[in-house]
C-alpha atoms as a PDB file:
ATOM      1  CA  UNK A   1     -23.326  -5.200  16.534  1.00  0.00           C
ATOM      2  CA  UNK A   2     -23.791  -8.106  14.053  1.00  0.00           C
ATOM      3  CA  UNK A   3     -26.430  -6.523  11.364  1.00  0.00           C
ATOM      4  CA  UNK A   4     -25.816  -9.382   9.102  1.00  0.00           C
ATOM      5  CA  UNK A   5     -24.714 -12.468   8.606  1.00  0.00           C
ATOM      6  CA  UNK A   6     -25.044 -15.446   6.040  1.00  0.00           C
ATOM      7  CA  UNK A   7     -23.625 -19.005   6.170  1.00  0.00           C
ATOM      8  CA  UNK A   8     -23.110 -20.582   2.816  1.00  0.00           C
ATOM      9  CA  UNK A   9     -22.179 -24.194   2.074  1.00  0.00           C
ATOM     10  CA  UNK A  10     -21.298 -25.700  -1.445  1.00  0.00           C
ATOM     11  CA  UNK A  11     -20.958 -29.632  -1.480  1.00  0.00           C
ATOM     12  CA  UNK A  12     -20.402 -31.990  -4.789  1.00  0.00           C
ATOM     13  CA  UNK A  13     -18.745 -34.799  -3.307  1.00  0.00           C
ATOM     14  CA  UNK A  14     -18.133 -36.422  -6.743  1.00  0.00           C
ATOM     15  CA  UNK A  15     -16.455 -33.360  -7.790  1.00  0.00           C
ATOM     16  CA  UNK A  16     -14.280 -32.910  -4.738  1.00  0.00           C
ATOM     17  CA  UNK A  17     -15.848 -29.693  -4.334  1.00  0.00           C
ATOM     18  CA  UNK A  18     -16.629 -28.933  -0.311  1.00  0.00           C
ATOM     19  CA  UNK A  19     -16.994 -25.436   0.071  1.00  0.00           C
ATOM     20  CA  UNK A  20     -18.079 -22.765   3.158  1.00  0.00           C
ATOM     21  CA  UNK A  21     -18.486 -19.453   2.854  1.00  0.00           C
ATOM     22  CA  UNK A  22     -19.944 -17.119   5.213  1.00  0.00           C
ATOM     23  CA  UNK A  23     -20.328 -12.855   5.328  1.00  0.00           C
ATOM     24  CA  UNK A  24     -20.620 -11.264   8.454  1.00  0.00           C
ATOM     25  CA  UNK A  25     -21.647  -7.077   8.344  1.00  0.00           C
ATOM     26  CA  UNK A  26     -21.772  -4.739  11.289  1.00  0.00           C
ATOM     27  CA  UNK A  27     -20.532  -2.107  13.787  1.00  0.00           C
ATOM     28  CA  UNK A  28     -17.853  -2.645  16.160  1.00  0.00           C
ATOM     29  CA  UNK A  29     -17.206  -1.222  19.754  1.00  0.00           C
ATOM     30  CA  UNK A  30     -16.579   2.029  18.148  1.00  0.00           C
ATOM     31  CA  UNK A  31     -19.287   2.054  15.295  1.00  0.00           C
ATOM     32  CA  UNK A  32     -16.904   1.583  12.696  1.00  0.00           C
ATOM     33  CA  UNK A  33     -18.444  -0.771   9.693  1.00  0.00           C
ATOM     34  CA  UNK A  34     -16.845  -4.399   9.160  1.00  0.00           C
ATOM     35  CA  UNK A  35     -17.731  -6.690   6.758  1.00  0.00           C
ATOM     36  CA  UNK A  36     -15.839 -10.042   7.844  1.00  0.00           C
ATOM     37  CA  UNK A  37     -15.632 -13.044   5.024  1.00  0.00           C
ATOM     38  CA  UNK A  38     -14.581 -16.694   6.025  1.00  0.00           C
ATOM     39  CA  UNK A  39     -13.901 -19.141   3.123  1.00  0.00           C
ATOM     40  CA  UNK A  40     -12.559 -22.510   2.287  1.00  0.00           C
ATOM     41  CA  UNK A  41     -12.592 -25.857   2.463  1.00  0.00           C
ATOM     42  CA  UNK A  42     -15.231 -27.825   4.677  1.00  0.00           C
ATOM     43  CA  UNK A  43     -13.531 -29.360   7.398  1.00  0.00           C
ATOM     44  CA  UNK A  44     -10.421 -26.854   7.325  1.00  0.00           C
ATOM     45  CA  UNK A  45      -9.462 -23.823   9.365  1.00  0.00           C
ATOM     46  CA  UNK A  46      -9.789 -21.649   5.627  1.00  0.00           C
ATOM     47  CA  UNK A  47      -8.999 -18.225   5.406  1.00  0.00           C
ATOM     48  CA  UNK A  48     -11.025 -14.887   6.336  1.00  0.00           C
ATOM     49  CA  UNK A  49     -10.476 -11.456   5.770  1.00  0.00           C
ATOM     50  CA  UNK A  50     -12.236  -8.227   7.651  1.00  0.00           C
ATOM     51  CA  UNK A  51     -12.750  -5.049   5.429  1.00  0.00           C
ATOM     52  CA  UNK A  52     -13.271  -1.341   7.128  1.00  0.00           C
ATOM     53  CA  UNK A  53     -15.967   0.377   5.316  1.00  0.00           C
ATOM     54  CA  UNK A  54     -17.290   4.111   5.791  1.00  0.00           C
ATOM     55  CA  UNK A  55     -20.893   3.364   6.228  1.00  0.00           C
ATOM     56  CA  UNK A  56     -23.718   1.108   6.183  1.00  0.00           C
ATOM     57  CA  UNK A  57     -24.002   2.169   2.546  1.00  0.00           C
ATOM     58  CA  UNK A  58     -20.752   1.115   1.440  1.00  0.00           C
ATOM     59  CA  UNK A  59     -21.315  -2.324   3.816  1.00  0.00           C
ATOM     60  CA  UNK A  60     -24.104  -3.324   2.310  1.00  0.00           C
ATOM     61  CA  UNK A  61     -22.915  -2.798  -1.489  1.00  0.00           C
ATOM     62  CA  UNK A  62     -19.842  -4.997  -0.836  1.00  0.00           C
ATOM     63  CA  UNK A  63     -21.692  -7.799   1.151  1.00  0.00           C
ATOM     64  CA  UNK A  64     -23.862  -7.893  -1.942  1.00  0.00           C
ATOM     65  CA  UNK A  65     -21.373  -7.875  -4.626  1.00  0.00           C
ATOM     66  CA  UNK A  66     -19.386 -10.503  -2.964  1.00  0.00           C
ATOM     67  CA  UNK A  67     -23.252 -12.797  -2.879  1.00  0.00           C
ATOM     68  CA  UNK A  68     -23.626 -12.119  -6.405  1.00  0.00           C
ATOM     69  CA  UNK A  69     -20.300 -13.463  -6.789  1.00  0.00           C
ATOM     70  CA  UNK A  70     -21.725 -16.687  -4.964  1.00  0.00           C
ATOM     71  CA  UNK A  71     -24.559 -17.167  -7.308  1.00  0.00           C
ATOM     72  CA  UNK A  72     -22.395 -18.027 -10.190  1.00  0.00           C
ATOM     73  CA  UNK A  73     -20.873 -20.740  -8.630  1.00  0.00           C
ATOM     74  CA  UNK A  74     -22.726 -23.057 -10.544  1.00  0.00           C
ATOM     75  CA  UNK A  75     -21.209 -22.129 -13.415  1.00  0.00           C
ATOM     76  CA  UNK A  76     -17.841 -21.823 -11.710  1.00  0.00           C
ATOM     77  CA  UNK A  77     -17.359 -24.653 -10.109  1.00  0.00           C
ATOM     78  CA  UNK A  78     -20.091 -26.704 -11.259  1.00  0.00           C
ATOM     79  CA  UNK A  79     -22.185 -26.471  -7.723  1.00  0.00           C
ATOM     80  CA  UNK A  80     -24.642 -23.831  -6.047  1.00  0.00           C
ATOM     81  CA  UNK A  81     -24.250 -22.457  -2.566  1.00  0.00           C
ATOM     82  CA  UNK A  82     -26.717 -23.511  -0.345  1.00  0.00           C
ATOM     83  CA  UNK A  83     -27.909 -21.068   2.749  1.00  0.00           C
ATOM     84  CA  UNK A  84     -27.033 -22.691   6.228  1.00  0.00           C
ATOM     85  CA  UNK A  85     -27.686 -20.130   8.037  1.00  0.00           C
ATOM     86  CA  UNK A  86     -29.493 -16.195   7.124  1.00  0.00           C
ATOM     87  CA  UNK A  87     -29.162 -13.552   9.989  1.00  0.00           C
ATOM     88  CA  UNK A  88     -31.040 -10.862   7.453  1.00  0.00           C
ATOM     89  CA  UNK A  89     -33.558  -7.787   9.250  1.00  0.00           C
ATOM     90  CA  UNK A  90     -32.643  -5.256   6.819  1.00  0.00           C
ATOM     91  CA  UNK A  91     -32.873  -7.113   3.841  1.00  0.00           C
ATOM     92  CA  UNK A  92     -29.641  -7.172   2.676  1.00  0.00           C
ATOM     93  CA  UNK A  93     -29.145 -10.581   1.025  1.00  0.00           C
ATOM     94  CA  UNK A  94     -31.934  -9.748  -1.403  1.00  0.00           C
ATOM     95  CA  UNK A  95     -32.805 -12.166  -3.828  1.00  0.00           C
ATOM     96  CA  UNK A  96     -29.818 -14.032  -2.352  1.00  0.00           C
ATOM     97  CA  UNK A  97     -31.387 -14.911   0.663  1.00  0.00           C
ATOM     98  CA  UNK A  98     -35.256 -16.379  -1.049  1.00  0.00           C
ATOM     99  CA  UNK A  99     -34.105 -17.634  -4.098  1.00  0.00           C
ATOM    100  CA  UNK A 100     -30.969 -16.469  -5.757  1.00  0.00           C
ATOM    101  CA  UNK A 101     -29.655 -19.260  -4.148  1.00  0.00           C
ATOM    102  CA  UNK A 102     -30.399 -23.259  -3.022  1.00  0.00           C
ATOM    103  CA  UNK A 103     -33.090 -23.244  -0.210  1.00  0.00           C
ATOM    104  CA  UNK A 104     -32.106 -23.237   3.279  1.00  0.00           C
ATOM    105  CA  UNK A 105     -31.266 -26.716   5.072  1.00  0.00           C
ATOM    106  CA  UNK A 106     -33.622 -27.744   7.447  1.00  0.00           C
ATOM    107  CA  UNK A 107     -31.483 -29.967   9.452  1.00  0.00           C
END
């Protein structure tokens, strides 16, 4: 059961910077927590990697350290994230989700 879920994108063309990045947090068949990450390069298979955590507790702490990693990539890499896409009831994302980072795309 997907209990979050947030689609990041960070583009600089000039800079050769194409990013995606997207977090994925819930239960699976047998109520165990995931938290899922997919990363790379726009346009490219990238890489992901699935973490087992103990509890919602523990799910939501890492989802939101690995966001507040996000935020600085301005600094970083010389580009923000944008949000594509925010799948957010519980209110995970924080100020992530309204305005730690770029708006959402309206495409």
């Amino acid at each position: 059961m997907l209990d979050f879920r947030i689609t990041l994108e960070a583009r600089n063309p000039a800079r050769g910077c194409l990013r995606h990045y997207r977090v994925e947090a819930g239960t699976d068949l047998f109520g165990v927590w995931v938290v899922e990450i997919s990363y790379g390069r726009i346009g490219t298979v990238g890489r992901s990697r699935s973490f087992v955590v103990r509890d919602e507790a523990q799910a939501r702490r890492l989802a939101q350290s690995i966001l507040k990693r996000r935020a600085t990539a301005p600094r970083r890499i010389g580009v923000a994230y944008r949000i594509l896409e925010l799948i957010d009831p519980g209110g995970w994302a924080g100020s992530y989700g309204s305005a730690g980072l770029a708006e959402v795309r309206e495409d």
